[in-house]
Protein backbone atom coordinates (compact mmCIF):
# COMPACT_ATOMS: atom_id res chain seq x y z
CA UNK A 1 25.19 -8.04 18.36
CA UNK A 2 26.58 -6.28 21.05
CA UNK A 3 24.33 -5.58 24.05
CA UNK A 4 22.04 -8.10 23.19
CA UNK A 5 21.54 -10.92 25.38
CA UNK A 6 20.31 -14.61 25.18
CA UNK A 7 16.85 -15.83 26.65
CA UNK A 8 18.08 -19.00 29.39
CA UNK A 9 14.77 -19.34 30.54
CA UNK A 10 11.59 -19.68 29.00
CA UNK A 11 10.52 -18.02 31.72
CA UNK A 12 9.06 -13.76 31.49
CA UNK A 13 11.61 -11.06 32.32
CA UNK A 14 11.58 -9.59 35.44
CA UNK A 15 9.62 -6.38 34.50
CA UNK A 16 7.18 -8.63 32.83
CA UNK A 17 3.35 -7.94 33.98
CA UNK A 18 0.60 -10.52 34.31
CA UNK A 19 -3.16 -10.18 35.16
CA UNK A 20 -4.17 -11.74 38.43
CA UNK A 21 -6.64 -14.46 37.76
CA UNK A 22 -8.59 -12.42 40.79
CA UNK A 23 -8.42 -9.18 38.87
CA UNK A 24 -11.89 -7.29 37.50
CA UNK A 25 -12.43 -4.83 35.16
CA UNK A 26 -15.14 -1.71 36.32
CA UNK A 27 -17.97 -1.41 33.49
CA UNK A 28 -16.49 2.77 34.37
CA UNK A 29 -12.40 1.68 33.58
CA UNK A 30 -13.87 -0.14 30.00
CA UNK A 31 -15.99 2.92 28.89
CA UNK A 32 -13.26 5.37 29.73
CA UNK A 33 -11.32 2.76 26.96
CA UNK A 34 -13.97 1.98 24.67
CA UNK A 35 -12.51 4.07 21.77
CA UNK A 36 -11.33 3.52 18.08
CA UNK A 37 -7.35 3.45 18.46
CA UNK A 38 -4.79 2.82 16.06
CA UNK A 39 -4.13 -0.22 14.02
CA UNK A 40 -1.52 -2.11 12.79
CA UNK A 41 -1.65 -1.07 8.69
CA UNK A 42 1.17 -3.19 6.39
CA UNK A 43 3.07 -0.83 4.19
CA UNK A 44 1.77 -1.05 1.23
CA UNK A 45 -1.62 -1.47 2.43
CA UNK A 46 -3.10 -4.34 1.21
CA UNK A 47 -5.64 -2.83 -1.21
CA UNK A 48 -2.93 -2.12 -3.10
CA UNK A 49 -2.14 -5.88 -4.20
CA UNK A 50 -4.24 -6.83 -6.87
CA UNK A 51 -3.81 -9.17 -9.75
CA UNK A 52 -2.90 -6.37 -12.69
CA UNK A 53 -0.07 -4.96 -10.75
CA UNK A 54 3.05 -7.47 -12.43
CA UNK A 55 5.87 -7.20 -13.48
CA UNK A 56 5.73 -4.19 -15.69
CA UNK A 57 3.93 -1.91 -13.13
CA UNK A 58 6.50 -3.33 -10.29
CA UNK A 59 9.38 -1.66 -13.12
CA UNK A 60 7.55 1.48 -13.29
CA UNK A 61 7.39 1.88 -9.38
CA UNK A 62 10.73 0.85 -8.77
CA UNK A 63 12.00 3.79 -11.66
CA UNK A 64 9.45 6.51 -9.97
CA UNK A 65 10.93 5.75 -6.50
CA UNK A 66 14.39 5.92 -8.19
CA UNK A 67 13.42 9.29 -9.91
CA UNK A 68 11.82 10.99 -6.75
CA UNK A 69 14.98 9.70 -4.55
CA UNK A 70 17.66 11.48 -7.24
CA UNK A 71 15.41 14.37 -6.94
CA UNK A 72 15.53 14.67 -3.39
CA UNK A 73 19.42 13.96 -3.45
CA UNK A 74 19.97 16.90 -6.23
CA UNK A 75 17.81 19.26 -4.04
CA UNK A 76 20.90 18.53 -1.64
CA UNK A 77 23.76 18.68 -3.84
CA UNK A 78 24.00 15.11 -3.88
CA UNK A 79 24.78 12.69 -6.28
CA UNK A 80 22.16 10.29 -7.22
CA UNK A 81 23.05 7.77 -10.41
CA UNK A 82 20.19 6.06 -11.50
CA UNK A 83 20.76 2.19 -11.43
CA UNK A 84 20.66 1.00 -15.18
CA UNK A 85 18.80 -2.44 -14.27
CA UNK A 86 15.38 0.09 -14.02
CA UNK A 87 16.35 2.85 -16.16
């Protein structure tokens, strides 16, 4: 890709940062951080994989998503064929 450039080191970039071995963290700095935060959630989440959702229900999705796209593309004057392998 343009732009993109191959690692020659194994060494960090440049603009890397590194905690000192000497550094400390204040009991103040970790309450001021002690909060719930974001987390990293998979798409679909993962109580969504369960043993009864084969091959059928997989079909069924895949024609919903298919449905709900052509509907979004006809709200826009858009054509939107629906692919005959999940019609």
């Amino acid at each position: 890709m343009a732009g993109m450039q191959t690692p020659t080191s194994t060494e960090p970039p440049e603009h890397a940062t590194h905690a000192s071995p000497s550094m400390t963290l204040s009991p103040d700095l970790l309450r001021q951080f002690d909060t719930p935060g974001p987390r990293y959630t998979s798409y679909p989440t993962a109580d969504r994989f369960v043993e009864t959702f084969g091959a059928a229900a997989f079909a069924a999705a895949l024609r919903q998503r298919a449905a709900a796209a052509c509907t979004w593309a006809a709200a826009r004057r858009r054509s939107c064929p629906m692919p005959s392998s999940i019609a």
